[in-house]
Protein backbone atom coordinates (compact mmCIF):
# COMPACT_ATOMS: atom_id res chain seq x y z
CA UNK A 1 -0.13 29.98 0.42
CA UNK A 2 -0.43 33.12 3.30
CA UNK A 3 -4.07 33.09 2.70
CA UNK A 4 -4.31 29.72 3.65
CA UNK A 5 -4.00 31.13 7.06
CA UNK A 6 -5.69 33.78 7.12
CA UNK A 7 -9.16 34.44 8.82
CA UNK A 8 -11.05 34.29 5.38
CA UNK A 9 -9.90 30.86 5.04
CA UNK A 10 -10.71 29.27 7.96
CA UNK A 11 -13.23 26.42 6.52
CA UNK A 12 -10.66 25.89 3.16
CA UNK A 13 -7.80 25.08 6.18
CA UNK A 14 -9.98 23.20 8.06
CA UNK A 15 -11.18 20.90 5.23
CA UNK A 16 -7.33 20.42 4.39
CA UNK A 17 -7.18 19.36 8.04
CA UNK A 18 -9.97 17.28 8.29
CA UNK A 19 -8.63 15.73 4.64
CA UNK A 20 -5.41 14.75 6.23
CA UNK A 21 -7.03 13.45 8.97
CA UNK A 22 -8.79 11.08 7.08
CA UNK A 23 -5.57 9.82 5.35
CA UNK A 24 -3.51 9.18 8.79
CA UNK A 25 -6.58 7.24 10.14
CA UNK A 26 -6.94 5.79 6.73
CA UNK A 27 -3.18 4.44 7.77
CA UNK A 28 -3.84 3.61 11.72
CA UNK A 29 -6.54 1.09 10.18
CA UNK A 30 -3.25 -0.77 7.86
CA UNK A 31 -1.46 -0.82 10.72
CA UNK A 32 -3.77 -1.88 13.08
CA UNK A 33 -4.88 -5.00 10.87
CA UNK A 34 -1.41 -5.65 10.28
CA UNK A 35 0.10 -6.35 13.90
CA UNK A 36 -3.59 -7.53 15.10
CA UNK A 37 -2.01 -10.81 15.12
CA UNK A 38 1.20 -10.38 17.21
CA UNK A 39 0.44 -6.99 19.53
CA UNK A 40 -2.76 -7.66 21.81
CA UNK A 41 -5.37 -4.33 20.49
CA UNK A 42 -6.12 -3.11 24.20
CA UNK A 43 -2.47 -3.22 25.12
CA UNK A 44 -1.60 -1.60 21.72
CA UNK A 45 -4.08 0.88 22.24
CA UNK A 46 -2.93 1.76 25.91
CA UNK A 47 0.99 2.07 24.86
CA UNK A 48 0.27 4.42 21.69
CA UNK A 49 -2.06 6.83 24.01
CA UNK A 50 0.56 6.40 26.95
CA UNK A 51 3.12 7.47 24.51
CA UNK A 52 1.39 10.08 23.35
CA UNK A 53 1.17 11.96 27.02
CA UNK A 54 5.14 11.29 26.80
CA UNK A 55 5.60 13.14 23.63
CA UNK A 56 3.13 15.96 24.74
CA UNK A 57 4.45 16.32 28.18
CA UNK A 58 7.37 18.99 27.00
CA UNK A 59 4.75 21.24 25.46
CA UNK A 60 2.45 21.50 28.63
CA UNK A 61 4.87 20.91 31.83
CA UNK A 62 5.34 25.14 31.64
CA UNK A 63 1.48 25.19 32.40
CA UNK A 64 0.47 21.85 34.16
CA UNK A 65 -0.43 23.06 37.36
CA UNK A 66 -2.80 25.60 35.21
CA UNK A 67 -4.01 23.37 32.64
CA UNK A 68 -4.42 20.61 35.57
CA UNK A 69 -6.98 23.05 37.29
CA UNK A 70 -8.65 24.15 33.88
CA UNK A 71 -9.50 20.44 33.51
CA UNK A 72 -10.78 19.91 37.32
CA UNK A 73 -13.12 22.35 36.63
CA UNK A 74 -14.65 20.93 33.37
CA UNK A 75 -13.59 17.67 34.57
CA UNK A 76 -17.04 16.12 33.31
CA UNK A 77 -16.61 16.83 29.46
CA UNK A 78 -12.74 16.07 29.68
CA UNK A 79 -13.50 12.55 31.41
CA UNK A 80 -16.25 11.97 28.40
CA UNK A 81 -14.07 13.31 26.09
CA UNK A 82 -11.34 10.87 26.58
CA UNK A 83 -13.49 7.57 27.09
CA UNK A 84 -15.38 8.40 23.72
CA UNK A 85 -12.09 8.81 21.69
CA UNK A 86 -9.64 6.42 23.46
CA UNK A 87 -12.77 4.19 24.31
CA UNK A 88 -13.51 4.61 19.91
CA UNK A 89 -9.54 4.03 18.87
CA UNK A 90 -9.59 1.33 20.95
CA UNK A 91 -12.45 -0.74 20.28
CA UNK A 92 -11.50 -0.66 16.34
CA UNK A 93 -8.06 -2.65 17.30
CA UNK A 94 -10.40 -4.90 19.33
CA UNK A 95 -13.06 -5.35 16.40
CA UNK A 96 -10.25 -6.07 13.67
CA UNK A 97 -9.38 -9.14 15.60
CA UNK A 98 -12.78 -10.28 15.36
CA UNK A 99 -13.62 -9.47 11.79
CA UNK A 100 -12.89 -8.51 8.64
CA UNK A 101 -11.17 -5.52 7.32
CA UNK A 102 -14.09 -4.91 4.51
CA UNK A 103 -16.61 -4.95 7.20
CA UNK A 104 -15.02 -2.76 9.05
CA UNK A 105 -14.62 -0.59 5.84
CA UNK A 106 -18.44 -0.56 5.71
CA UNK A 107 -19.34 0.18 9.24
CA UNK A 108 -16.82 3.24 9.14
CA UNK A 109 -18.74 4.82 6.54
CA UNK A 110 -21.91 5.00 9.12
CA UNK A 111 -20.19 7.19 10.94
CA UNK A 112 -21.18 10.39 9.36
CA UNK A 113 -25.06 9.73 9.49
CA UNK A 114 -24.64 8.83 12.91
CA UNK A 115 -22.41 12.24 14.14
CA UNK A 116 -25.52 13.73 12.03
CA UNK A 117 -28.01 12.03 13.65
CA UNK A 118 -26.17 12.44 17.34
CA UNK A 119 -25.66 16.91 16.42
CA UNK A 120 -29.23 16.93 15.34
CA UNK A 121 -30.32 15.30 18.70
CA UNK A 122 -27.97 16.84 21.17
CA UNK A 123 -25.89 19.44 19.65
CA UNK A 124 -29.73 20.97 17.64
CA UNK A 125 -27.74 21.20 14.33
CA UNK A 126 -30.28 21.50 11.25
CA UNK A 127 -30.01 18.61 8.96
CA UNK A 128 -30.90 20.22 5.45
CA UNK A 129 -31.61 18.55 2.31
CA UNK A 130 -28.07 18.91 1.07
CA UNK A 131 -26.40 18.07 3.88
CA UNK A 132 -28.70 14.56 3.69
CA UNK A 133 -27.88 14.33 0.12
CA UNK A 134 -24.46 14.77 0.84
CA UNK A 135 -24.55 11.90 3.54
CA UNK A 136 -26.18 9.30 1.28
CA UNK A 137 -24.24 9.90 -1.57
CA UNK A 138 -21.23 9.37 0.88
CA UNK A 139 -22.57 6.13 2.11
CA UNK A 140 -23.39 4.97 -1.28
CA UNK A 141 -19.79 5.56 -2.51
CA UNK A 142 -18.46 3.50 0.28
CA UNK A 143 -20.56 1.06 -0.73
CA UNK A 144 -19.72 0.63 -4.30
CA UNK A 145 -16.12 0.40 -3.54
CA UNK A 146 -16.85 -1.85 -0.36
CA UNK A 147 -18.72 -4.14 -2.37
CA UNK A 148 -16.86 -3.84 -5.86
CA UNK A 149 -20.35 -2.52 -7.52
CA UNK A 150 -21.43 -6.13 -6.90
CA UNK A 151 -24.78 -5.96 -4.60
CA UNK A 152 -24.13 -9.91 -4.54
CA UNK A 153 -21.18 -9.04 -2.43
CA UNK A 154 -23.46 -7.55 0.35
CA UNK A 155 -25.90 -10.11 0.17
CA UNK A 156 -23.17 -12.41 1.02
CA UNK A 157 -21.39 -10.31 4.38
CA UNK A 158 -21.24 -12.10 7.09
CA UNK A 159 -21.54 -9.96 10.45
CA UNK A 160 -19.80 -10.87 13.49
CA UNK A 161 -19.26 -9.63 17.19
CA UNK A 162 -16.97 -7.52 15.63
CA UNK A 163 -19.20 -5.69 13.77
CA UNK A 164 -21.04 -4.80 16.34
CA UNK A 165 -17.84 -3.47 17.97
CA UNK A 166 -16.82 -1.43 15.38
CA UNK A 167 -20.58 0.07 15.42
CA UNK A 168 -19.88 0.56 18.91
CA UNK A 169 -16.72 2.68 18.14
CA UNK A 170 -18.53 5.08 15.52
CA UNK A 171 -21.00 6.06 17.94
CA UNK A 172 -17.69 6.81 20.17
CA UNK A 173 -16.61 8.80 17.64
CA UNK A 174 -19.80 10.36 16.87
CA UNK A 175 -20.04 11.84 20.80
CA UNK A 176 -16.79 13.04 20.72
CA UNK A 177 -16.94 14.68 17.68
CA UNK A 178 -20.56 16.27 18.50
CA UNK A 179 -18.47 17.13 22.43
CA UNK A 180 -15.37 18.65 20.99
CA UNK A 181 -16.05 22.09 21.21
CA UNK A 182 -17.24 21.89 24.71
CA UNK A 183 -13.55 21.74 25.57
CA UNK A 184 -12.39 24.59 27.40
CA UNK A 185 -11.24 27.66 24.95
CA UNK A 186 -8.19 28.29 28.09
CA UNK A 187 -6.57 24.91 26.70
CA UNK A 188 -4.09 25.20 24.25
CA UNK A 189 -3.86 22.66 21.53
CA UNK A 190 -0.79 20.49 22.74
CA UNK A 191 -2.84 20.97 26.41
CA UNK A 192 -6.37 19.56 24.80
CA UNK A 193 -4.45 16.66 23.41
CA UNK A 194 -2.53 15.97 26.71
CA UNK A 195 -5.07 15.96 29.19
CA UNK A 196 -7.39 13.10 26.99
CA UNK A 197 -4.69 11.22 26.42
CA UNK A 198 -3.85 11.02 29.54
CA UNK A 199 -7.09 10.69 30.93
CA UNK A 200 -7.66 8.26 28.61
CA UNK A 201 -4.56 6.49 29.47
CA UNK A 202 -5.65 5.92 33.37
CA UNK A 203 -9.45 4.90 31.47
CA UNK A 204 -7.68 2.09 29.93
CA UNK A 205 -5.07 0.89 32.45
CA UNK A 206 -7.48 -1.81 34.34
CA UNK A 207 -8.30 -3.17 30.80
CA UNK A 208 -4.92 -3.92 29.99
CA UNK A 209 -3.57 -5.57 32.83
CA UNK A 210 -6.55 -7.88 32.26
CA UNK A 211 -5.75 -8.51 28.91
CA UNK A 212 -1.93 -9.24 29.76
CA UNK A 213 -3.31 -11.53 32.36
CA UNK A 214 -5.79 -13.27 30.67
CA UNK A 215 -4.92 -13.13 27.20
CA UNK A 216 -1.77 -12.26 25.45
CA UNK A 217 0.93 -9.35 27.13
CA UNK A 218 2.79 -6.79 24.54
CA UNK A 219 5.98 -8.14 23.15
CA UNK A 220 8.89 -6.09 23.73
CA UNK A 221 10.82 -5.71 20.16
CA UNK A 222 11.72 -3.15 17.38
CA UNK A 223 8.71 -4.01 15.29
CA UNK A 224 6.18 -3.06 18.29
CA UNK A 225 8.46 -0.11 19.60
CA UNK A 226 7.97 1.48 15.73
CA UNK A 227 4.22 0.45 15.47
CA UNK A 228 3.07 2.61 19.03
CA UNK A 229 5.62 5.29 18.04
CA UNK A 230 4.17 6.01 14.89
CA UNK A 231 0.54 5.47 16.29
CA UNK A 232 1.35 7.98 19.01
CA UNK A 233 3.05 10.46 17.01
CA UNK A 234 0.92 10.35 13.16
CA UNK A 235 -2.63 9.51 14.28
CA UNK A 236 -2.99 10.09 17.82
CA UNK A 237 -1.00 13.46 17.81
CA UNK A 238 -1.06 14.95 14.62
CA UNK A 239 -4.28 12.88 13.73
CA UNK A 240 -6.58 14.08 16.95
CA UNK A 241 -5.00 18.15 16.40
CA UNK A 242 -6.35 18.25 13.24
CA UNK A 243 -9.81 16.64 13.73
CA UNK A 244 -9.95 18.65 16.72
CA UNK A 245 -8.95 21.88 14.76
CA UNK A 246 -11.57 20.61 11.85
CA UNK A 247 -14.16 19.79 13.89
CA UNK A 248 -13.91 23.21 16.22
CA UNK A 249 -14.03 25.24 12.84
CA UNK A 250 -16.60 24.00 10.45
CA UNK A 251 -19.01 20.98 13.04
CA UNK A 252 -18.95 17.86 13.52
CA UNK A 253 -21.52 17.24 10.99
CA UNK A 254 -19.61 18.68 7.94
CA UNK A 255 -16.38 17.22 9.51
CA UNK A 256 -17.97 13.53 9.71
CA UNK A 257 -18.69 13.88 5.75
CA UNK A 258 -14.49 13.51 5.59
CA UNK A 259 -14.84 9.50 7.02
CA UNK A 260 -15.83 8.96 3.96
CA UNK A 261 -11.83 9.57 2.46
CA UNK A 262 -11.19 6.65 4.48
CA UNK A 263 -11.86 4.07 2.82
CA UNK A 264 -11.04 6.70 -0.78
CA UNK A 265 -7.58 6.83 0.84
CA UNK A 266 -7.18 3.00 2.13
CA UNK A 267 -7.68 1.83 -1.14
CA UNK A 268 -4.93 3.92 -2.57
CA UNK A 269 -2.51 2.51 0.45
CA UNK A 270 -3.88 -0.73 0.02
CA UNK A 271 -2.63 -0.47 -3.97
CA UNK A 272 0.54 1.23 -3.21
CA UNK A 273 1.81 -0.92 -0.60
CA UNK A 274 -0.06 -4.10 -1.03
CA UNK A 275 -0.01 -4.77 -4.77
CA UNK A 276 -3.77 -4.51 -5.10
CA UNK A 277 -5.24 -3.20 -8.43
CA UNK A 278 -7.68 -0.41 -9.05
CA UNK A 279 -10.83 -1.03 -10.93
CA UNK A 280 -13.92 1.23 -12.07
CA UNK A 281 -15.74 0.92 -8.96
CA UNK A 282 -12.67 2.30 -7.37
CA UNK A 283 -13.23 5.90 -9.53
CA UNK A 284 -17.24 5.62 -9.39
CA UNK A 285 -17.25 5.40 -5.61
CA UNK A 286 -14.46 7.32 -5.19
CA UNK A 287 -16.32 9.99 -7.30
CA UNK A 288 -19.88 9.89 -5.11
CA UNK A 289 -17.68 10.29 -1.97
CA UNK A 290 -16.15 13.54 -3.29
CA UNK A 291 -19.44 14.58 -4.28
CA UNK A 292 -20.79 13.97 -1.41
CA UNK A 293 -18.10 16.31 0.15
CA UNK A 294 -19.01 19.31 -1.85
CA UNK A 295 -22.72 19.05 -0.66
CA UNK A 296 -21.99 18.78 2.72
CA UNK A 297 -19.04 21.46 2.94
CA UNK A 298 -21.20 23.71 0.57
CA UNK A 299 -23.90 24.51 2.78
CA UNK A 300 -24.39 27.46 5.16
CA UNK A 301 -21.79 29.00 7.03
CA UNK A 302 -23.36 29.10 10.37
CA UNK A 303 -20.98 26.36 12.16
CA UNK A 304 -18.06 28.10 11.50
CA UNK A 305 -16.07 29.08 14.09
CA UNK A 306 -12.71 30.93 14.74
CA UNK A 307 -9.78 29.15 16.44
């Protein structure tokens, strides 16, 4: 367990991270569907990031002034940084209202080809022949679970607006994954986390007092109280250090192979907790994904990077 954390073993804890990662977003997407009906996504969205400074605010106040100068001076990648992830997390609650989960399900595994695509262009990462293989074989496992190994089942999709704003959201993703290690090196963790939350947080404000305007406000109960607590604490604490910490480590382009446990892991959830049942497709698709990690995760070692 002590090498775990040693230097040797960076990229073996940062897939572990990057693994968990994919679980707690795996769960931010069952939540999210599940109060899309009664708590409004953009106001959602603003009170779980909002909550989030909260939480973090302890850890940083020693340093604020500090930190607060730190990110004047790179305020350009902090201010990108924040729109592309709470800009991302955001759009996903908006798209869910707007379509259906499976869809949804099927866009997210894009994701990795386009962080690929977007490190290739901007970032001049090498895309080998593994790492491609490793990509499709991702895709196609997504796929076969998406669509139950029944190609009829694609044919039949029907894309909507929200699609389009889910697609919208993976690029997000892509950029900030790609843009993560231009944060500054003087930021602690709990500071990194603070400062685009809280960026992202002032980002979002307008939005949501339009939505409570024009559309639906936040109900004040126990139910949504829980629902941007957990949000705040599991995926957009916990959730963002570790994708962060992943991402820093091994790249956003052998990080983005992990979206593909996302839909591996909301399958298992949706079983668990929602009485589904799990069928062949489940282990075939399940199976490429996995594959597809080892490719991309086996390559070279160039990306990696110390903490």
């Amino acid at each position: 367990m002590r090498r775990l954390f040693q230097q040797p073993s960076l990229p073996t804890r940062a897939y572990i991270f990057l693994t968990i990662t994919s679980f707690l977003f795996a769960c931010n997407h069952v939540i999210g569907r599940g109060v899309s009906e009664t708590i409004p996504p953009i106001g959602l969205s603003f009170w779980r990031w909002f909550a989030a400074t909260m939480i973090l605010l302890p850890f940083v106040f020693r340093r604020i002034k500090q930190s607060a100068t730190i990110c004047h001076n790179s305020a350009s990648i902090m201010i990108q940084l924040s729109v592309f992830m709470i800009g991302a997390t955001t759009l996903i609650l908006v798209a869910l209202n707007f379509t259906t989960a499976i869809n949804v399900s099927l866009i997210n595994s894009v994701q990795p080809t386009v962080t690929m695509l977007f490190a290739c262009i901007f970032a001049g990462e090498i895309l080998t022949a593994r790492r491609s293989l490793g990509i499709i074989c991702g895709i196609v496992g997504v796929v076969v679970m998406i669509a139950k190994a029944d190609w009829q089942v694609l044919a039949e999709l029907d894309f909507t607006s929200g699609d389009f704003i889910a697609m919208l959201a993976m690029c997000g993703f892509s950029l900030y994954a790609i843009n993560i290690r231009k944060i500054p090196l003087a930021l602690n963790t709990s500071e990194k986390l603070f400062w685009v939350a809280f960026i992202g947080s002032i980002f979002l404000l307008p939005f949501y007092i339009a939505e409570s305007i024009l559309y639906k406000t936040v109900p004040l109960n126990v139910t949504t109280i829980t629902v941007v607590m957990t949000l705040a604490l599991l995926i957009s604490i916990i959730g963002n250090a570790l994708w962060n910490a992943g991402n820093f480590i091994v790249g956003p382009s052998k990080a983005a192979a992990f979206i593909n446990l996302i839909p591996v892991f909301g399958a298992v959830l949706a079983i668990s907790f929602l009485g589904e049942h799990v069928y062949l497709y489940h282990f075939i698709g399940a199976g490429l994904v996995f594959v597809a990690l080892r490719l991309v995760v086996g390559g070279n070692k160039q990306t990696t990077k110390k903490l």
